[in-house]
N, C-alpha and C. Protein backbone atom coordinates (compact mmCIF):
# COMPACT_ATOMS: atom_id res chain seq x y z
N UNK A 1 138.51 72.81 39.82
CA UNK A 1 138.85 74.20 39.68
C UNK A 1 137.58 75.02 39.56
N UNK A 2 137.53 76.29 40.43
CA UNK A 2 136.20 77.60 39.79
C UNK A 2 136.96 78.68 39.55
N UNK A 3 136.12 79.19 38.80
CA UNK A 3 136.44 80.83 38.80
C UNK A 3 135.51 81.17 39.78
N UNK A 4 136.18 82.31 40.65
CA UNK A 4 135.42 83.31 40.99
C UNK A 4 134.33 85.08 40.33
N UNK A 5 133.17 84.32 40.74
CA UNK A 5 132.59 85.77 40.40
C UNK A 5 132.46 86.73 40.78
N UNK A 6 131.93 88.14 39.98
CA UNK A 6 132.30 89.58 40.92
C UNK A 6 130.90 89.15 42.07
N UNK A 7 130.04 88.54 42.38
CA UNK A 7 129.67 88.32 43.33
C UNK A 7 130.04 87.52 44.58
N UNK A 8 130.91 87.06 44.48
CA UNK A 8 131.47 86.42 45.38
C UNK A 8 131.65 84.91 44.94
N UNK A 9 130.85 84.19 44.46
CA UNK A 9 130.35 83.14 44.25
C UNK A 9 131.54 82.37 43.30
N UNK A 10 130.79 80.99 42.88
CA UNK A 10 132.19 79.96 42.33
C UNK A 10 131.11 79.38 41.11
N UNK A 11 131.61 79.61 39.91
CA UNK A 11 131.38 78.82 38.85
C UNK A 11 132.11 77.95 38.62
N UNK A 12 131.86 76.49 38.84
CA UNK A 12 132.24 75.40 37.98
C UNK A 12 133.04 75.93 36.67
N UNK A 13 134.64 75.47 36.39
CA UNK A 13 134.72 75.76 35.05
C UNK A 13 134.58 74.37 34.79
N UNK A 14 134.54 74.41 33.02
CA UNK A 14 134.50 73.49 32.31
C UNK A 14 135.48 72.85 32.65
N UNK A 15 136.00 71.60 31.67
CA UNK A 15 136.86 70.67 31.83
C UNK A 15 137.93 71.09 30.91
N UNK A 16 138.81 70.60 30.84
CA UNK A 16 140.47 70.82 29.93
C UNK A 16 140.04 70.25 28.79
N UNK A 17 138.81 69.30 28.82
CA UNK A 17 138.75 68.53 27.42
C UNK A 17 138.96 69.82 26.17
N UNK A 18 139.69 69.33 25.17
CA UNK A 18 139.85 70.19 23.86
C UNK A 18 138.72 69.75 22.94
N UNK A 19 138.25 70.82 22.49
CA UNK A 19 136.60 70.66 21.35
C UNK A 19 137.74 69.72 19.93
N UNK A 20 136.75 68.50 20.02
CA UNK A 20 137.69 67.96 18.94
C UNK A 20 137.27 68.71 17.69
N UNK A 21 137.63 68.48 16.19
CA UNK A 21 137.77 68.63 14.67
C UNK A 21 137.71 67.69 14.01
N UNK A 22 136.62 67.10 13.13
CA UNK A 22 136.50 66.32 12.58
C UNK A 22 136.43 64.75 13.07
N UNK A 23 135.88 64.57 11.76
CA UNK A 23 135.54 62.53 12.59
C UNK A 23 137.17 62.20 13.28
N UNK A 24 137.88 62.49 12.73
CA UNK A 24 139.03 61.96 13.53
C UNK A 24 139.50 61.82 14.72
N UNK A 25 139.40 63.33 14.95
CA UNK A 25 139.60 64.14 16.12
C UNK A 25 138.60 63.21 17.08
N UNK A 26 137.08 63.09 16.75
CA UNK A 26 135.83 62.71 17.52
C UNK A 26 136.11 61.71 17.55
N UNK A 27 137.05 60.69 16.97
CA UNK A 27 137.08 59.12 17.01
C UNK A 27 137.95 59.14 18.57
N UNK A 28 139.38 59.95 18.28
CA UNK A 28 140.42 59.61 19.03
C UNK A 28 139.83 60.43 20.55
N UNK A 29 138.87 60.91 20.19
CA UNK A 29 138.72 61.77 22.01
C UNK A 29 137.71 60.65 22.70
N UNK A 30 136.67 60.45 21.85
CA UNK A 30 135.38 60.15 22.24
C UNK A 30 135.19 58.59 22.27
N UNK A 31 135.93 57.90 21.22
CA UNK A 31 136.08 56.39 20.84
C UNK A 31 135.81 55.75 19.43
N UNK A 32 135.50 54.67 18.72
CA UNK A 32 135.12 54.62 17.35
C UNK A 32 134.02 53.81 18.18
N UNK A 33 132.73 54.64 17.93
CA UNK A 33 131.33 54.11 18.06
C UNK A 33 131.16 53.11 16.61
N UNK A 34 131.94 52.94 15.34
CA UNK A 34 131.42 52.05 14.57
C UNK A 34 131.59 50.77 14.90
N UNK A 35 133.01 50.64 16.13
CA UNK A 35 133.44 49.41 16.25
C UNK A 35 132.10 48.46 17.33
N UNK A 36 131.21 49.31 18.00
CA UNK A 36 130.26 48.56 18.20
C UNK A 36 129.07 48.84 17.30
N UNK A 37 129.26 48.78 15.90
CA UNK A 37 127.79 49.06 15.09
C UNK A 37 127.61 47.58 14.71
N UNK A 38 126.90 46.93 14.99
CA UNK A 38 126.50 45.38 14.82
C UNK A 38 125.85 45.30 13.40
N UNK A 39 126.05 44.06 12.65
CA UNK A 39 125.74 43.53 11.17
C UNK A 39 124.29 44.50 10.86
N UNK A 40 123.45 44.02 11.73
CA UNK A 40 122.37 44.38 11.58
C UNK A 40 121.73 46.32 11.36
N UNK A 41 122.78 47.05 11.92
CA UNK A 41 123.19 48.74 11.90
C UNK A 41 122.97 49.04 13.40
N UNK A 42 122.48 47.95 14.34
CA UNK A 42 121.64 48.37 15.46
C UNK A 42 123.59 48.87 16.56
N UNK A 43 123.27 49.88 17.28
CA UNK A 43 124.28 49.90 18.46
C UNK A 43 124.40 49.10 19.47
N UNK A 44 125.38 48.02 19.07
CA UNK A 44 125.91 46.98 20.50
C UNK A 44 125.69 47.85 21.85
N UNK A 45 124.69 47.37 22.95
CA UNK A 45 124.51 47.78 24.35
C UNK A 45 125.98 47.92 25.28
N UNK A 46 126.78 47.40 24.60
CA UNK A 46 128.08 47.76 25.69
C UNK A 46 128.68 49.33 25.16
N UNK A 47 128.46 49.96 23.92
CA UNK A 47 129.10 51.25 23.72
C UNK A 47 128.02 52.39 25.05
N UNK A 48 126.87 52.35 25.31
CA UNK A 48 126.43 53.10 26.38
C UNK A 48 126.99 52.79 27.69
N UNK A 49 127.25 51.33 28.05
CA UNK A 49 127.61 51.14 28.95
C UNK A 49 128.84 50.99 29.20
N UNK A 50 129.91 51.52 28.29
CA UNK A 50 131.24 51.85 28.28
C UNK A 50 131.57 53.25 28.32
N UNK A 51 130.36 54.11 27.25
CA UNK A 51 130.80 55.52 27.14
C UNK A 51 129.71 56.18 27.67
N UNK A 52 128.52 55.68 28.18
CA UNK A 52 127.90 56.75 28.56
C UNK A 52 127.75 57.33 30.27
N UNK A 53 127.33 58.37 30.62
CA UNK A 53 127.06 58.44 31.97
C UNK A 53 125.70 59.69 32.28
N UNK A 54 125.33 59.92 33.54
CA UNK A 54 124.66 61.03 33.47
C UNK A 54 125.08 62.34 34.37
N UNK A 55 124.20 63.27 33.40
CA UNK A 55 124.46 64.49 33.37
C UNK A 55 123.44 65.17 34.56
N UNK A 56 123.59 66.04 35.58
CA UNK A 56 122.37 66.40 36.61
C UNK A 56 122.37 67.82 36.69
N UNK A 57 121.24 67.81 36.13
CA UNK A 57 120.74 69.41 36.02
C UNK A 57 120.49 70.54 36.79
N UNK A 58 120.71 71.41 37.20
CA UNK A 58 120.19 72.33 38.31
C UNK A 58 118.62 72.20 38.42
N UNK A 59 117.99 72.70 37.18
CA UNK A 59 116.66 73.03 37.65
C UNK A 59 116.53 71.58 36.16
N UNK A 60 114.88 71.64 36.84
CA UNK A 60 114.41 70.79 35.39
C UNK A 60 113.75 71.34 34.21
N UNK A 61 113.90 70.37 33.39
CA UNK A 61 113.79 70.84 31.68
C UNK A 61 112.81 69.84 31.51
N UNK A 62 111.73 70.66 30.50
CA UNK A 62 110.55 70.05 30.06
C UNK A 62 110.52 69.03 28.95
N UNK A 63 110.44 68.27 28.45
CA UNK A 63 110.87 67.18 27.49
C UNK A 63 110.24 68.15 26.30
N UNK A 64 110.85 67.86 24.84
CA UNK A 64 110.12 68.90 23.93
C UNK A 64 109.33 67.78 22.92
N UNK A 65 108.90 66.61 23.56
CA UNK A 65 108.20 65.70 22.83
C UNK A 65 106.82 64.73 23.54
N UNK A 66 107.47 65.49 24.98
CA UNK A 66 105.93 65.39 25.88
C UNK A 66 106.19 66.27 26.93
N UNK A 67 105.30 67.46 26.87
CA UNK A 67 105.24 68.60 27.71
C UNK A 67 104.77 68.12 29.08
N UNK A 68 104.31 67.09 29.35
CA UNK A 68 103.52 66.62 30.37
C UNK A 68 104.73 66.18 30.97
N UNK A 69 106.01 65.76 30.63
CA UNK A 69 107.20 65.29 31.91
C UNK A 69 108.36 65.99 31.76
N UNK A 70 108.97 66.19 32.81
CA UNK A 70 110.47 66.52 32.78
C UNK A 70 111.48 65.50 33.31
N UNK A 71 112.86 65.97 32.95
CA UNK A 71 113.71 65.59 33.21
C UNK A 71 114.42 65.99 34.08
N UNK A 72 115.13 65.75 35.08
CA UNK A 72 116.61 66.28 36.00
C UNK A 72 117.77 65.28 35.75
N UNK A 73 117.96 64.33 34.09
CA UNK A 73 119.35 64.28 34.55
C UNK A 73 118.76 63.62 32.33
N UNK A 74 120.04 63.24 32.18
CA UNK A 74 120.18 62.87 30.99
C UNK A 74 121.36 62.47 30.56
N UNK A 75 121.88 61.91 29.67
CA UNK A 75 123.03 60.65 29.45
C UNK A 75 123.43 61.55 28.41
N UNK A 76 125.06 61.73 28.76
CA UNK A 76 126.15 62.07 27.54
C UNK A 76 127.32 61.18 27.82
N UNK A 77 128.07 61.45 26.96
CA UNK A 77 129.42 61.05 26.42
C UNK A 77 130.15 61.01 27.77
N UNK A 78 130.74 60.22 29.01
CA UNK A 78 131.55 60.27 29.93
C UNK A 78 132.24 61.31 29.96
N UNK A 79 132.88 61.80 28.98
CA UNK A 79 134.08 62.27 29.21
C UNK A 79 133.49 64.28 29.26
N UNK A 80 131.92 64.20 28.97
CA UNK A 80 131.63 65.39 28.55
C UNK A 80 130.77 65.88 29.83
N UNK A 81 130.57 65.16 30.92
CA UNK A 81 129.32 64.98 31.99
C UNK A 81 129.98 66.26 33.05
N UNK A 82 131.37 66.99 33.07
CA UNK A 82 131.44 67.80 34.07
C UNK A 82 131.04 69.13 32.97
N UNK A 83 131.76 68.91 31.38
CA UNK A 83 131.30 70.08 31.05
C UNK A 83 129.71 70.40 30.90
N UNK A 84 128.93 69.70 30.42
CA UNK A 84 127.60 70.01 30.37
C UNK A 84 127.33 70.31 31.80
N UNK A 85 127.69 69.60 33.01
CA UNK A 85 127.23 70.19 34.24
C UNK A 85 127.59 71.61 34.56
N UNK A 86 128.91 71.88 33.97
CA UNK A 86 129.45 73.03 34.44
C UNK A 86 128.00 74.49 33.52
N UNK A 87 128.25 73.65 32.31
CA UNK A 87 127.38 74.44 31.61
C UNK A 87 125.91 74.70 32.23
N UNK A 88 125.14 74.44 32.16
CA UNK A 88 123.72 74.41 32.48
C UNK A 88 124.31 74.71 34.22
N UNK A 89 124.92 74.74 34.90
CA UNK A 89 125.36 75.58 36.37
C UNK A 89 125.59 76.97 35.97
N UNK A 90 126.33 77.28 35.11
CA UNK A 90 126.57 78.83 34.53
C UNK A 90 125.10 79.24 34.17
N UNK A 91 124.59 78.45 33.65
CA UNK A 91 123.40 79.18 32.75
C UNK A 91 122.32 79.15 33.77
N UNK A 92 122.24 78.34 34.99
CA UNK A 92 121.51 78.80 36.23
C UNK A 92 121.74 80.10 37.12
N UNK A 93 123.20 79.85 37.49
CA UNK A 93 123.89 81.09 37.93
C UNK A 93 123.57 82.26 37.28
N UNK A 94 123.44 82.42 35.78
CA UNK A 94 123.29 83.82 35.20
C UNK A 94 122.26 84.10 35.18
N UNK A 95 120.84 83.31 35.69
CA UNK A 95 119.78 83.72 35.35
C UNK A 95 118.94 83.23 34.26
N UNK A 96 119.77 82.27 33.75
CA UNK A 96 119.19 82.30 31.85
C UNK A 96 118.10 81.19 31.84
N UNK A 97 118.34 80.08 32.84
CA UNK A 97 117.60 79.02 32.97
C UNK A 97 115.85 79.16 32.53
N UNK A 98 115.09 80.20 33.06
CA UNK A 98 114.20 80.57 31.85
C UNK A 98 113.94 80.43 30.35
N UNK A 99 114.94 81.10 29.68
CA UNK A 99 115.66 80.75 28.26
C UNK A 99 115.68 79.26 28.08
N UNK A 100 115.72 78.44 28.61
CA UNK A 100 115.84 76.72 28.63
C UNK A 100 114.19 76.32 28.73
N UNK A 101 113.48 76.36 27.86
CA UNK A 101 111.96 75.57 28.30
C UNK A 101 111.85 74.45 27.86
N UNK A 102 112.62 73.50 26.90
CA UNK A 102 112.56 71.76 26.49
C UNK A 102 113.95 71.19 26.63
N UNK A 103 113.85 69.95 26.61
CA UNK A 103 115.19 68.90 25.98
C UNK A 103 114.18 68.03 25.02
N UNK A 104 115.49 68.09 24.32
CA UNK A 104 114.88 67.71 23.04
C UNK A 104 115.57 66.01 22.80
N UNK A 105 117.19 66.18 23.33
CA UNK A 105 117.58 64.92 23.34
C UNK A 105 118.89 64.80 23.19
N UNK A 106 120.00 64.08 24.16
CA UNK A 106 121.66 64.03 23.82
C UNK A 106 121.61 63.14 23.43
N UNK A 107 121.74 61.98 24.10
CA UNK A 107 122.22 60.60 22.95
C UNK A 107 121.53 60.16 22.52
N UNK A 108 121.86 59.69 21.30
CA UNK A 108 120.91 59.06 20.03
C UNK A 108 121.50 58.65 19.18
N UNK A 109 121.69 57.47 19.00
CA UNK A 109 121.98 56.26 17.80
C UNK A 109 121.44 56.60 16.43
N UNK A 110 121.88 57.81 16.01
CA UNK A 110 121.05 57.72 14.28
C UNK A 110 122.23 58.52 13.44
N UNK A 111 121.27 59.00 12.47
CA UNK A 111 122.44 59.43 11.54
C UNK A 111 122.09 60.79 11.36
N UNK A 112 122.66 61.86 10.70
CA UNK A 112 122.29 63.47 10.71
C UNK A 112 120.94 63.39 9.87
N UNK A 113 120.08 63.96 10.25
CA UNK A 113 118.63 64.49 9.92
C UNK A 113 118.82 64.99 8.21
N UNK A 114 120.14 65.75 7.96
CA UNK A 114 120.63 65.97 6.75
C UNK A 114 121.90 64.97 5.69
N UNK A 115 122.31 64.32 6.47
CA UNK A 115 123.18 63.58 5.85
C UNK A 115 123.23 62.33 6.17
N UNK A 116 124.50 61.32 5.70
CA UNK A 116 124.36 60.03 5.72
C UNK A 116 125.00 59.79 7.02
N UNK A 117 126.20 60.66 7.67
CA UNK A 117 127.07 59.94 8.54
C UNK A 117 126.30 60.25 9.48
N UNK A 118 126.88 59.65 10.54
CA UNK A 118 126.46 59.68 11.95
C UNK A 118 126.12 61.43 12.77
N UNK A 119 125.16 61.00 13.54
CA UNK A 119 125.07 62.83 14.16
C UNK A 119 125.68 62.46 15.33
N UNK A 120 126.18 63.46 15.78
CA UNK A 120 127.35 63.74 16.99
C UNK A 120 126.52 63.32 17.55
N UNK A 121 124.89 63.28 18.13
CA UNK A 121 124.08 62.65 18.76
C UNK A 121 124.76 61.05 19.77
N UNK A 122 125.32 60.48 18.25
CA UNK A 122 125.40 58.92 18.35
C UNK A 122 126.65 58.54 19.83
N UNK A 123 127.57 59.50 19.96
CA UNK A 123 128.48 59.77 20.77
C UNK A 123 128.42 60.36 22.03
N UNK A 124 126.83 60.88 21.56
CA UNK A 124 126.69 61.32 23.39
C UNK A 124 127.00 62.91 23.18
N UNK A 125 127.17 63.97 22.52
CA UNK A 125 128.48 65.30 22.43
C UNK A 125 127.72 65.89 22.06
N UNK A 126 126.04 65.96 22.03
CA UNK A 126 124.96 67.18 21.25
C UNK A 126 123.98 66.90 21.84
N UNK A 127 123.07 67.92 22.27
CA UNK A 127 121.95 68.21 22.71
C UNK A 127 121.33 69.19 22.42
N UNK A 128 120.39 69.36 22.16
CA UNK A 128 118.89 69.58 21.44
C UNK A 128 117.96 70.33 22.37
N UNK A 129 118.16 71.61 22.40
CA UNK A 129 117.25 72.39 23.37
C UNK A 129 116.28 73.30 22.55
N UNK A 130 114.97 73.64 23.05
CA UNK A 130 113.88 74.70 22.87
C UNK A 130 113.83 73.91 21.47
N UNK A 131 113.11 72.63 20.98
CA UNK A 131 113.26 72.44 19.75
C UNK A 131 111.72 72.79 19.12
N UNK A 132 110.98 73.00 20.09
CA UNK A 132 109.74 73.65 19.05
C UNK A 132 109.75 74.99 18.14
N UNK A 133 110.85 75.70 18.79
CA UNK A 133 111.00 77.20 18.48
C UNK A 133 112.06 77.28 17.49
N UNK A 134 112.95 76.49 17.48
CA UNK A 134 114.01 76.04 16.56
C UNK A 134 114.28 75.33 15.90
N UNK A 135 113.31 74.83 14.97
CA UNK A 135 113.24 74.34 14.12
C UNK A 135 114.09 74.19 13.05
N UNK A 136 114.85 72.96 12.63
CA UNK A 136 116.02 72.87 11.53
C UNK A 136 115.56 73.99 10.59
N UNK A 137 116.58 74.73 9.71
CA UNK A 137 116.43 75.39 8.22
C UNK A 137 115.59 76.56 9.10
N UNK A 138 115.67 77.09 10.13
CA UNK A 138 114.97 78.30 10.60
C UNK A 138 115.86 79.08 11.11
N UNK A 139 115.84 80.36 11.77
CA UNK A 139 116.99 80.90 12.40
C UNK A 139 116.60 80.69 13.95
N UNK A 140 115.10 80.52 14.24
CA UNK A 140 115.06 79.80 15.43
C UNK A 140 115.38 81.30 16.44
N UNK A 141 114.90 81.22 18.11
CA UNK A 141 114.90 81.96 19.25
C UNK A 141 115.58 81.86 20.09
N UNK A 142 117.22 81.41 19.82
CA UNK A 142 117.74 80.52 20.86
C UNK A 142 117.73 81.75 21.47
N UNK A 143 118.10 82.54 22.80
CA UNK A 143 119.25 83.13 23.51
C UNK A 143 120.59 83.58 23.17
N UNK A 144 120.60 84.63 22.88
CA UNK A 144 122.13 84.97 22.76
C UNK A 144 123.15 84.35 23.77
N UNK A 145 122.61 84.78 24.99
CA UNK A 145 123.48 84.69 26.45
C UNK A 145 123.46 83.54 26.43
N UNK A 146 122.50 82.40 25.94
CA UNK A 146 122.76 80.86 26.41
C UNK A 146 123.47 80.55 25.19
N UNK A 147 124.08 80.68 23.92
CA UNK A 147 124.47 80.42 22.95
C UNK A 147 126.03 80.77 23.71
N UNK A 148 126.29 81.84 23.92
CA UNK A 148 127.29 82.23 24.46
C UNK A 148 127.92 81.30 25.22
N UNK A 149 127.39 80.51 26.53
CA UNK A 149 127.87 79.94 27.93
C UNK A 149 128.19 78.58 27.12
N UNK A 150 127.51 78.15 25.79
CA UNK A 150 127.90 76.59 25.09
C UNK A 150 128.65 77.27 24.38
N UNK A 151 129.12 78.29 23.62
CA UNK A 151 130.19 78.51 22.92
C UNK A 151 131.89 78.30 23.87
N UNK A 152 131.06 79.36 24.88
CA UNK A 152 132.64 79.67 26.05
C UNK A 152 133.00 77.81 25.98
N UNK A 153 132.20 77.08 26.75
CA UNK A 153 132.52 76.29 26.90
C UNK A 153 133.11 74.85 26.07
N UNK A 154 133.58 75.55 24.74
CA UNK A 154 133.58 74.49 23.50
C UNK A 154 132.88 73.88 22.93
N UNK A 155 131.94 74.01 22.81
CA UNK A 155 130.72 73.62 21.68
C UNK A 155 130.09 74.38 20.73
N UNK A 156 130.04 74.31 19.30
CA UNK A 156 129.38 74.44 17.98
C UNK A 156 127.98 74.69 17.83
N UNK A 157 127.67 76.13 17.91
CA UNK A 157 126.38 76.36 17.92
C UNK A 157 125.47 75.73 16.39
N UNK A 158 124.85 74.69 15.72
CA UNK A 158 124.41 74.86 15.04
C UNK A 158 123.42 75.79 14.42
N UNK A 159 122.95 76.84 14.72
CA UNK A 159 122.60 78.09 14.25
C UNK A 159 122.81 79.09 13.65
N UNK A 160 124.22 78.65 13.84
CA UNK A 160 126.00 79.45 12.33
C UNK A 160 126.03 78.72 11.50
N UNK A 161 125.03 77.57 11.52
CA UNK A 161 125.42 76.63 9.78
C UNK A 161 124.21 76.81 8.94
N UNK A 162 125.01 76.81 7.57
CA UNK A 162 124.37 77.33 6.56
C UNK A 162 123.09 76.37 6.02
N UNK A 163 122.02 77.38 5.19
CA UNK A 163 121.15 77.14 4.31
C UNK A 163 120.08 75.57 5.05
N UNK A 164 119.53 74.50 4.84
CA UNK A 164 118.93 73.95 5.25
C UNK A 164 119.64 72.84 6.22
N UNK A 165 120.81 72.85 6.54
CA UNK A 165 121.77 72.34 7.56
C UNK A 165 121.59 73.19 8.67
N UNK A 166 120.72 74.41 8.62
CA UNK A 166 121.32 75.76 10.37
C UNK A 166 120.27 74.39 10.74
N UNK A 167 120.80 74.35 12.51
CA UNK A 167 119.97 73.83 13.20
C UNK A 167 119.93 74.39 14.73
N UNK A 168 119.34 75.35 14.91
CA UNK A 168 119.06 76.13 16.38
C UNK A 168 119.11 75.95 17.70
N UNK A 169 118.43 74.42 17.39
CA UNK A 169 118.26 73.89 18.56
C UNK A 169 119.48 72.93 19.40
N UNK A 170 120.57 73.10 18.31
CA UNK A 170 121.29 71.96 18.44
C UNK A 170 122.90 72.80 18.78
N UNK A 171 123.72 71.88 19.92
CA UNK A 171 124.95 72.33 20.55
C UNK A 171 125.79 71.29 20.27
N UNK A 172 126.70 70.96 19.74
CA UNK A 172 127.74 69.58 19.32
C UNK A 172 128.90 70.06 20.08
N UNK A 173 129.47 69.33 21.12
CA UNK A 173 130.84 69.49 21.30
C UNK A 173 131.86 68.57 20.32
N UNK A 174 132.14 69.67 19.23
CA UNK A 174 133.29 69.07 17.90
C UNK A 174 132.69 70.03 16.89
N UNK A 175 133.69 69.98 15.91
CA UNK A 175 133.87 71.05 14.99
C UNK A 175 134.21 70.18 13.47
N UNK A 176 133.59 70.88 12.48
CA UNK A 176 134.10 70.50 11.49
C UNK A 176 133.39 68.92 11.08
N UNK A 177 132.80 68.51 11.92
CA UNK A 177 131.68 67.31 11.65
C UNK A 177 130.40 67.35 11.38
């Protein structure tokens, strides 16, 4: 499916997926990533190669942990790979792609930077943009207009969360986790 724009043109919409709510919600959409957490804490290699896939970017994004390479594609959650495409297509289409100067990182096997449980990271459902400028516990430079195109599209700006939890740089598709 696209919408049409007043230019003529076709935006990708997102997908029907519903923004889950809570670990629950994120278990039953996304899968229970604990059931491959092995004795040792390490992530059994079959949960990437069951849930993950990649994501392909319009233009490329500068890594925000070595300026010297970029990326054109990056690994999320299967079920999330048309909306992030659709996304970062809108945010080319509008111009904003400027506004985008790092990736910072979607999937990642760890736990929240602030807490004990798991970061939406671990699932593939968050990514980590402009992270030099947005620094956790800051209010950070995101873009309005690019905050906007990950909101439209069901995802949790961390930059609305409070006190040393705001995190700027960071987009979670799920709520309440």
């Amino acid at each position: 499916m696209t919408e049409t724009t007043s230019a003529g043109g076709s935006v990708p919409e997102t997908t029907s997926l519903l923004t889950p709510k809570g670990i629950n919600q994120i278990i039953e959409t996304f899968g229970d990533i604990h059931d491959y957490i092995q004795l040792d804490g390490t992530l059994d290699v079959q949960w990437p190669i069951k849930f993950l896939d990649y994501v392909a970017l319009p233009v490329p994004l500068m890594l925000s942990f070595d300026h010297s390479k970029t990326i054109t594609h990056f690994r999320c959650h299967k079920l999330l790979v048309d909306t992030m495409e659709a996304v970062f297509t809108q945010i080319k289409n509008k111009g904003l792609e400027p506004e985008l100067f790092s990736f910072g990182g979607c999937f990642s096997f760890r736990p929240q930077r602030t807490g004990a449980k798991l970061s939406a990271h671990s699932w593939g459902i968050a990514i980590d943009l402009n992270s030099e400028s947005n620094s956790q516990g800051t209010s950070g430079d995101m873009n309005a207009d690019v905050i906007a195109v990950f909101q439209q599209a069901g995802f949790e700006w961390g930059g609305d969360w409070p006190g040393r939890s705001k995190d700027p740089m960071h987009f979670q598709f799920c709520t309440g986790y």
